[in-house]
C-alpha atoms as a PDB file:
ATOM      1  CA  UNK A   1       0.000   0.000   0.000  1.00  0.00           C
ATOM      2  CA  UNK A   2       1.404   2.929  -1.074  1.00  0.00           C
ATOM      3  CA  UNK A   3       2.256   5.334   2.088  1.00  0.00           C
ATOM      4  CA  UNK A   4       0.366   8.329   1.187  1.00  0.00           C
ATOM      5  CA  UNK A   5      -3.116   6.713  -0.156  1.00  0.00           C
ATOM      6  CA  UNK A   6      -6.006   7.234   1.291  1.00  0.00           C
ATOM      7  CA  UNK A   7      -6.970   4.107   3.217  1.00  0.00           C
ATOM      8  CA  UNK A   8      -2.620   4.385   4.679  1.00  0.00           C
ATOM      9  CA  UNK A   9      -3.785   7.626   6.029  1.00  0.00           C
ATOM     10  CA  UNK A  10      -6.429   6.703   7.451  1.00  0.00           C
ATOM     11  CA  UNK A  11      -5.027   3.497   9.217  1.00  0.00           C
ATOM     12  CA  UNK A  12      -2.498   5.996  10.698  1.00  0.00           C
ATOM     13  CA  UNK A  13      -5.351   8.363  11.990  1.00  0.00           C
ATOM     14  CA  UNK A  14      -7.683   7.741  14.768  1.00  0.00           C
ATOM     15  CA  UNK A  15      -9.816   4.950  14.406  1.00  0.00           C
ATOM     16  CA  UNK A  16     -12.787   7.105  14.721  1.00  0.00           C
ATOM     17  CA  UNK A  17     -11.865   9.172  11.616  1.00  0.00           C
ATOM     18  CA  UNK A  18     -12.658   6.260   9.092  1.00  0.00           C
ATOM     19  CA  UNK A  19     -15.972   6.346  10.918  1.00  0.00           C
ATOM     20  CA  UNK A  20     -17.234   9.084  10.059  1.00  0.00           C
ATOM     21  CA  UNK A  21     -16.332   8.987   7.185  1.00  0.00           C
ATOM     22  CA  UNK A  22     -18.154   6.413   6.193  1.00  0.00           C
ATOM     23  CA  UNK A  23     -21.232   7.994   7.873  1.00  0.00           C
ATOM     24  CA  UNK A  24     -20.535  11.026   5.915  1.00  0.00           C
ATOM     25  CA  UNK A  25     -20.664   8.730   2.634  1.00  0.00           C
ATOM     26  CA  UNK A  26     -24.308   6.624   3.737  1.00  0.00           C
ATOM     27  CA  UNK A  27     -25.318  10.547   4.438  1.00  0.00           C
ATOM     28  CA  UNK A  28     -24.665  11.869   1.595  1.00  0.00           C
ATOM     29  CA  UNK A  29     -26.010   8.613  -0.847  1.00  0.00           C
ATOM     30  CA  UNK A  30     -29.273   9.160   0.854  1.00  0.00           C
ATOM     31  CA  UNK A  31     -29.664  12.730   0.624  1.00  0.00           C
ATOM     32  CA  UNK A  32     -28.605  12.998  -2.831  1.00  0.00           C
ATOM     33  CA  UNK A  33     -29.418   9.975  -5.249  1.00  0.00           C
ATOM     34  CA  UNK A  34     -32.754   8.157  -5.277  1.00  0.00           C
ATOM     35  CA  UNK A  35     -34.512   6.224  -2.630  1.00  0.00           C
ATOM     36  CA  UNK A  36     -33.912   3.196  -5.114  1.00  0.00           C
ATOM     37  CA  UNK A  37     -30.002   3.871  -5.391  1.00  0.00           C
ATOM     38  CA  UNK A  38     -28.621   5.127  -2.541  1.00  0.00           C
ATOM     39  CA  UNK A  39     -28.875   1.845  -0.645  1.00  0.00           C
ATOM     40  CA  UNK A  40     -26.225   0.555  -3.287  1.00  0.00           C
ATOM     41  CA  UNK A  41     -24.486   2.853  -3.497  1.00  0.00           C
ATOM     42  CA  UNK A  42     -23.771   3.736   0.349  1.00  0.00           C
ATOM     43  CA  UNK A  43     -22.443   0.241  -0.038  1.00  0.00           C
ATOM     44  CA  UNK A  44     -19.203   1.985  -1.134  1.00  0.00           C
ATOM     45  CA  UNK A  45     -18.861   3.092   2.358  1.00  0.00           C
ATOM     46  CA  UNK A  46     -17.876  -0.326   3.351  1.00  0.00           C
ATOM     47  CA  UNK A  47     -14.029  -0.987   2.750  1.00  0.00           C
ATOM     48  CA  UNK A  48     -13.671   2.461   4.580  1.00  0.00           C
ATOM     49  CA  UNK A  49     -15.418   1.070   7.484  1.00  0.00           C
ATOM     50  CA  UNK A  50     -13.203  -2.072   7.486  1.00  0.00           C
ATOM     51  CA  UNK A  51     -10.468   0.415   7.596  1.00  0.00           C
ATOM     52  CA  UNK A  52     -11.566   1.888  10.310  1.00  0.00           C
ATOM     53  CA  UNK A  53     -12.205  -1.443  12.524  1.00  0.00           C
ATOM     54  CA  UNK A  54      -8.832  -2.339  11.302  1.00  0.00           C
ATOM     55  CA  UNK A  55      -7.536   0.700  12.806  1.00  0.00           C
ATOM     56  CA  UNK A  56      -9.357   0.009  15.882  1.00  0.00           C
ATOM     57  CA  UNK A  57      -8.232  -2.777  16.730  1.00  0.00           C
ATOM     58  CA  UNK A  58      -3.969  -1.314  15.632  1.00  0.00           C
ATOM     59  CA  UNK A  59      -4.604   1.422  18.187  1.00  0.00           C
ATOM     60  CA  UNK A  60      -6.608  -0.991  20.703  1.00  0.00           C
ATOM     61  CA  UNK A  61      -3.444  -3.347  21.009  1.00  0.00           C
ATOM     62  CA  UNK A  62      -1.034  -0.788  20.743  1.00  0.00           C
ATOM     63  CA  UNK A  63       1.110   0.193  24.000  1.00  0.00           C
ATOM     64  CA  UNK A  64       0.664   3.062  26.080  1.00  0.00           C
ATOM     65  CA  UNK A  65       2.794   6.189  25.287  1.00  0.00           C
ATOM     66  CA  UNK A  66       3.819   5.797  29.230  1.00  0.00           C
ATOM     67  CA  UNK A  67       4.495   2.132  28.514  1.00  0.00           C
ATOM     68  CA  UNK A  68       6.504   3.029  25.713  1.00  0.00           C
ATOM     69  CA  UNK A  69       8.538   5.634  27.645  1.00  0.00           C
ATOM     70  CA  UNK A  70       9.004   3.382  30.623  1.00  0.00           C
ATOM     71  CA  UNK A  71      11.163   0.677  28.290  1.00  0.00           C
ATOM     72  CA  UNK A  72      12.738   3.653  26.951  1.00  0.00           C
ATOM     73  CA  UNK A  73      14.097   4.867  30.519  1.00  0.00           C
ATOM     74  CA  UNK A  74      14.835   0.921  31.803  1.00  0.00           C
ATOM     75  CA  UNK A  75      17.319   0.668  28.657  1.00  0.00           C
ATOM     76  CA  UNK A  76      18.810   3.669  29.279  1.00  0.00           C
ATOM     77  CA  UNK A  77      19.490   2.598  32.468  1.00  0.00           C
ATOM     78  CA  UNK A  78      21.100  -0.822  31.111  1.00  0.00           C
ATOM     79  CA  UNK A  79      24.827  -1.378  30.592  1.00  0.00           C
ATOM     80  CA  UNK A  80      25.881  -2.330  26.809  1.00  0.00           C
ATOM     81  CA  UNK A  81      25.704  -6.020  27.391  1.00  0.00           C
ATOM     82  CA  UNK A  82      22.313  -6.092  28.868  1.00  0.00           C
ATOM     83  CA  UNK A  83      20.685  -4.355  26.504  1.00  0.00           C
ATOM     84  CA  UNK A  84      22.604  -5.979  23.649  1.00  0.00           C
ATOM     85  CA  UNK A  85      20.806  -8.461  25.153  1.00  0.00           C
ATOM     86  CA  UNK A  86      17.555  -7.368  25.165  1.00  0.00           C
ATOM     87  CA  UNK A  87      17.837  -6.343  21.904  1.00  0.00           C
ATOM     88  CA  UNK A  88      18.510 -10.219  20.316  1.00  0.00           C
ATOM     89  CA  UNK A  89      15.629 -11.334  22.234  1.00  0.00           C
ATOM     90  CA  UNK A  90      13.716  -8.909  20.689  1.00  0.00           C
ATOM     91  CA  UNK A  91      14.557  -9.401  16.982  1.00  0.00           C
ATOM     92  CA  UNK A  92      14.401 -13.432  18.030  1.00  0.00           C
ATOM     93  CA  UNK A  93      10.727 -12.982  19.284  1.00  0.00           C
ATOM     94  CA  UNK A  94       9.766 -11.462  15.542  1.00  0.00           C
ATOM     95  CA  UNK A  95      11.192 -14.485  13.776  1.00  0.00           C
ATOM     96  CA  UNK A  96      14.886 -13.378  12.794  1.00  0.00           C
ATOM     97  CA  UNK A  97      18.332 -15.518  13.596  1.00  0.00           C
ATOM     98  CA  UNK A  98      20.729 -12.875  15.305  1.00  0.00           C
ATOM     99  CA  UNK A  99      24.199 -13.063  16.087  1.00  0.00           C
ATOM    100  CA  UNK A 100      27.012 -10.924  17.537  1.00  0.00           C
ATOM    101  CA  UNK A 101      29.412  -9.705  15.033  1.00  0.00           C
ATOM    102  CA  UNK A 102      32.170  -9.071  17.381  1.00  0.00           C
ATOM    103  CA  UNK A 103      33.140  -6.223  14.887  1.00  0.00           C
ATOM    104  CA  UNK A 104      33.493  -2.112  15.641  1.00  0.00           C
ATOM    105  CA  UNK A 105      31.087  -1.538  12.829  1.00  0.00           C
ATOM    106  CA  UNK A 106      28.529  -3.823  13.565  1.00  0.00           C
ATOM    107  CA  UNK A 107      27.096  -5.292  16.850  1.00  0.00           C
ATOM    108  CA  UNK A 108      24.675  -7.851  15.592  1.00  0.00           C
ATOM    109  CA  UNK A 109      23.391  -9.746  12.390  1.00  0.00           C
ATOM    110  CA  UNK A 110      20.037 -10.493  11.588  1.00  0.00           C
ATOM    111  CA  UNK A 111      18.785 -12.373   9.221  1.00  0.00           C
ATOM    112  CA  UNK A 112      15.324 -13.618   8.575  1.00  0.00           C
ATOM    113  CA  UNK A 113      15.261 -16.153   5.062  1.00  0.00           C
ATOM    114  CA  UNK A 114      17.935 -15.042   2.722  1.00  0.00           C
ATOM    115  CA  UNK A 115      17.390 -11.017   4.308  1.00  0.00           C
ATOM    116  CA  UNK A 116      20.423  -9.916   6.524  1.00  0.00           C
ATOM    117  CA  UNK A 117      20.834  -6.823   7.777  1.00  0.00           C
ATOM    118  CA  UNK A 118      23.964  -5.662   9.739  1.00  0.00           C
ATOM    119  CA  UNK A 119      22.927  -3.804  13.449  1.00  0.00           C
ATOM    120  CA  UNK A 120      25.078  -1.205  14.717  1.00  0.00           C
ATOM    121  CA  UNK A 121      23.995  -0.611  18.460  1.00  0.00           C
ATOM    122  CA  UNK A 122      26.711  -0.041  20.667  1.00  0.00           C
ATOM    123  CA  UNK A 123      26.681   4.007  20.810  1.00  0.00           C
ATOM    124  CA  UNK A 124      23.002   3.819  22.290  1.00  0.00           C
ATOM    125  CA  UNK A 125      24.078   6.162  25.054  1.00  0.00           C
ATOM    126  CA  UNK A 126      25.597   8.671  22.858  1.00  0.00           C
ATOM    127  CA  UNK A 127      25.191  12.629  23.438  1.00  0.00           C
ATOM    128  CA  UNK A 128      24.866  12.859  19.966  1.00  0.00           C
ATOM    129  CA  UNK A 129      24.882  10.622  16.954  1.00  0.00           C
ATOM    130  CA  UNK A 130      26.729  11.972  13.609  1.00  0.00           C
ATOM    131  CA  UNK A 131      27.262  10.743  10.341  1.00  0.00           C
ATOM    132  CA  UNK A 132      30.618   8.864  10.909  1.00  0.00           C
ATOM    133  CA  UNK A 133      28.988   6.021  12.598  1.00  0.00           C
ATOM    134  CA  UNK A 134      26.724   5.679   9.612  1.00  0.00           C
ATOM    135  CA  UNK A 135      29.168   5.659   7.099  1.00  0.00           C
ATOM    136  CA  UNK A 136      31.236   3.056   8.692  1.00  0.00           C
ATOM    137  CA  UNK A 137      27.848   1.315   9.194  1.00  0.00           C
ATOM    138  CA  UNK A 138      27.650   1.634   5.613  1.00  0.00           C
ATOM    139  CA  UNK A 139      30.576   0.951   4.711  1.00  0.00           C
ATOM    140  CA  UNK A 140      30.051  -2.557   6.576  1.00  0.00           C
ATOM    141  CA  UNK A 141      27.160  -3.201   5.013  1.00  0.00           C
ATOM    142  CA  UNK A 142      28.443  -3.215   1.444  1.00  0.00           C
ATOM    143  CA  UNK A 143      31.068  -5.000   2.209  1.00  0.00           C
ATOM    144  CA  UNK A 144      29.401  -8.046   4.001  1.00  0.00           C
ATOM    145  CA  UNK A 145      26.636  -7.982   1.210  1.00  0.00           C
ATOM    146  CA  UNK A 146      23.952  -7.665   3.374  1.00  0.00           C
ATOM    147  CA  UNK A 147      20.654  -6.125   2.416  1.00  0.00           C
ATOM    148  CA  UNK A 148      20.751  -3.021   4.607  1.00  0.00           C
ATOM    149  CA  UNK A 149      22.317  -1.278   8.204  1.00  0.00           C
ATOM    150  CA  UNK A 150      20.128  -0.615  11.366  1.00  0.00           C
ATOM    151  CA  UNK A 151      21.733   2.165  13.417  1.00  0.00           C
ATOM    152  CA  UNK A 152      20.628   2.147  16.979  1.00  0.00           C
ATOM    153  CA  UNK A 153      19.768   5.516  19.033  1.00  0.00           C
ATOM    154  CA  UNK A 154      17.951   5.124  22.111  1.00  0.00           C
ATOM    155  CA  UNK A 155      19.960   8.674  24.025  1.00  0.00           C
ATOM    156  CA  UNK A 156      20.763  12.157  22.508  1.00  0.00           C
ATOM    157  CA  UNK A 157      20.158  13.572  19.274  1.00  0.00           C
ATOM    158  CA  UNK A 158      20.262  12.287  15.446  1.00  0.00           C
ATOM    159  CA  UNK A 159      22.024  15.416  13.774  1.00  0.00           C
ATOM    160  CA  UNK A 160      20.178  16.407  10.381  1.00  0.00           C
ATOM    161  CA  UNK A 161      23.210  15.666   8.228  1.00  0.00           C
ATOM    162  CA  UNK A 162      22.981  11.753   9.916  1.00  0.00           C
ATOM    163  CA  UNK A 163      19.673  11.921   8.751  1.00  0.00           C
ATOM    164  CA  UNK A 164      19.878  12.777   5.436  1.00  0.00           C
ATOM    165  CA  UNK A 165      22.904  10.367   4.925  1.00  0.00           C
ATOM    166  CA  UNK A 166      21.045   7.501   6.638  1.00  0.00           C
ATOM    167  CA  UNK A 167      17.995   8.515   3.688  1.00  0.00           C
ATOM    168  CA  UNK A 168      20.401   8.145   0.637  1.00  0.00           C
ATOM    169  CA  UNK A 169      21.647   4.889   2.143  1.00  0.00           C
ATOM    170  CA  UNK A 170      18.800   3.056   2.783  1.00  0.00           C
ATOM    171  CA  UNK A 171      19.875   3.170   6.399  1.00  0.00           C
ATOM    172  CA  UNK A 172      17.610   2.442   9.144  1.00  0.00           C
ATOM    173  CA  UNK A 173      17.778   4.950  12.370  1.00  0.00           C
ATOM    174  CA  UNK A 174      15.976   2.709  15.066  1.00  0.00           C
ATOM    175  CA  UNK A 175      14.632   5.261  17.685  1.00  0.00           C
ATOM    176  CA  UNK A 176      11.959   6.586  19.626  1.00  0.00           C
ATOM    177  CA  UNK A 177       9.076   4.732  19.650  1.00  0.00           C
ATOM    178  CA  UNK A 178       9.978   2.876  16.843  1.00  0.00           C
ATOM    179  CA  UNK A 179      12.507   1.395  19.272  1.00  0.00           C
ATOM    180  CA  UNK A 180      10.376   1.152  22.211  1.00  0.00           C
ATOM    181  CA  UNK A 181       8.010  -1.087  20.033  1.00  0.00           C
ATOM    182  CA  UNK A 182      10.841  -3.660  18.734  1.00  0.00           C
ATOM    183  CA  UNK A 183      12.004  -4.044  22.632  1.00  0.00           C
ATOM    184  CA  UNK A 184       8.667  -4.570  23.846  1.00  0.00           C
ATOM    185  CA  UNK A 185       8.033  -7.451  22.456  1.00  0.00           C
ATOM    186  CA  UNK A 186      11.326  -9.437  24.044  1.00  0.00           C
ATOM    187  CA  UNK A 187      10.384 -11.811  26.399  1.00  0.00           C
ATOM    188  CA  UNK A 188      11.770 -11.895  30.167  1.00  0.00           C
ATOM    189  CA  UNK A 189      15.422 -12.846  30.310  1.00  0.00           C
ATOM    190  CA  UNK A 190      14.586 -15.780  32.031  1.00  0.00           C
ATOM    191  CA  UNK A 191      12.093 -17.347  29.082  1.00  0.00           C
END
């Protein structure tokens, strides 16, 4: 689905949103066609319904901004190889093989079928992240022929120059509550 269509926008918008509209469409048939048509035609209203229960139920499952920020603060908190840690059980619970790379460009490999991508974690705590990191990262990537880089940054700031570099790349910056997601769904260290 392309990212700016309409039913993409409205899965990202409140759940109620897709509601209305729909309402607005059944509204509208019966106002302005014939008693005989607008039954069929408010029928169009449906896959904009379904989008909305879909969204529903997205934002019904989905965690708590205070949940979210919670995980954020407990890996802050953790020391490299605890949250290394956290982080293999958390690509592990969505299907992928990881392993540690042992390397200074890249902290982890995932791979899921014949897709590997090459994770560069380590400067999670960083004040700031630059676009060094990322072209080593990059550099990396090409030359283990992996599909793409993940660069990691849970603390301090993503300078706009990182950003741009990570876009022309096809880098990955893994933050925020994109981050918060992926580590939610690792299971207890114990398990």
């Amino acid at each position: 689905m392309a990212p700016n269509s309409g039913f993409a926008i409205l899965l990202r918008s409140p759940w109620w949103a897709s509601f209305a509209i729909a309402a607005a469409i059944v509204l509208l048939c019966g106002a302005l066609l014939p008693a005989h048509l607008a039954p069929f035609a408010a029928v169009g209203a449906l896959p904009v319904a379904v989008i909305g229960c879909i969204a529903a139920w997205r934002q019904w499952r989905a965690p708590s901004a205070a949940r979210m920020q919670a995980v954020l603060e407990a890996a802050s908190a953790m020391p490299w190889r605890e949250f290394a840690s956290l982080l293999e059980r958390a690509w592990r619970a969505e299907g992928h093989e990881v392993q540690r790379t042992g390397g200074t460009q890249a902290d982890l490999r995932i791979t899921k079928g014949d897709q590997t991508l090459l994770v560069a974690a380590r400067r999670y705590k960083a004040a700031s992240h630059g676009v060094e990191p990322l072209r080593e990262l990059q550099a990396e990537v090409e030359r283990e022929g992996a599909r793409a880089g993940v660069y990691v940054a849970l603390q301090g700031q993503v300078s706009e120059q990182a950003r741009g570099f990570a876009q022309g790349c096809g880098l990955v910056l893994l933050e925020g509550n994109a981050l918060a997601t992926l580590l939610l769904k690792a299971p207890a260290a114990g398990k």
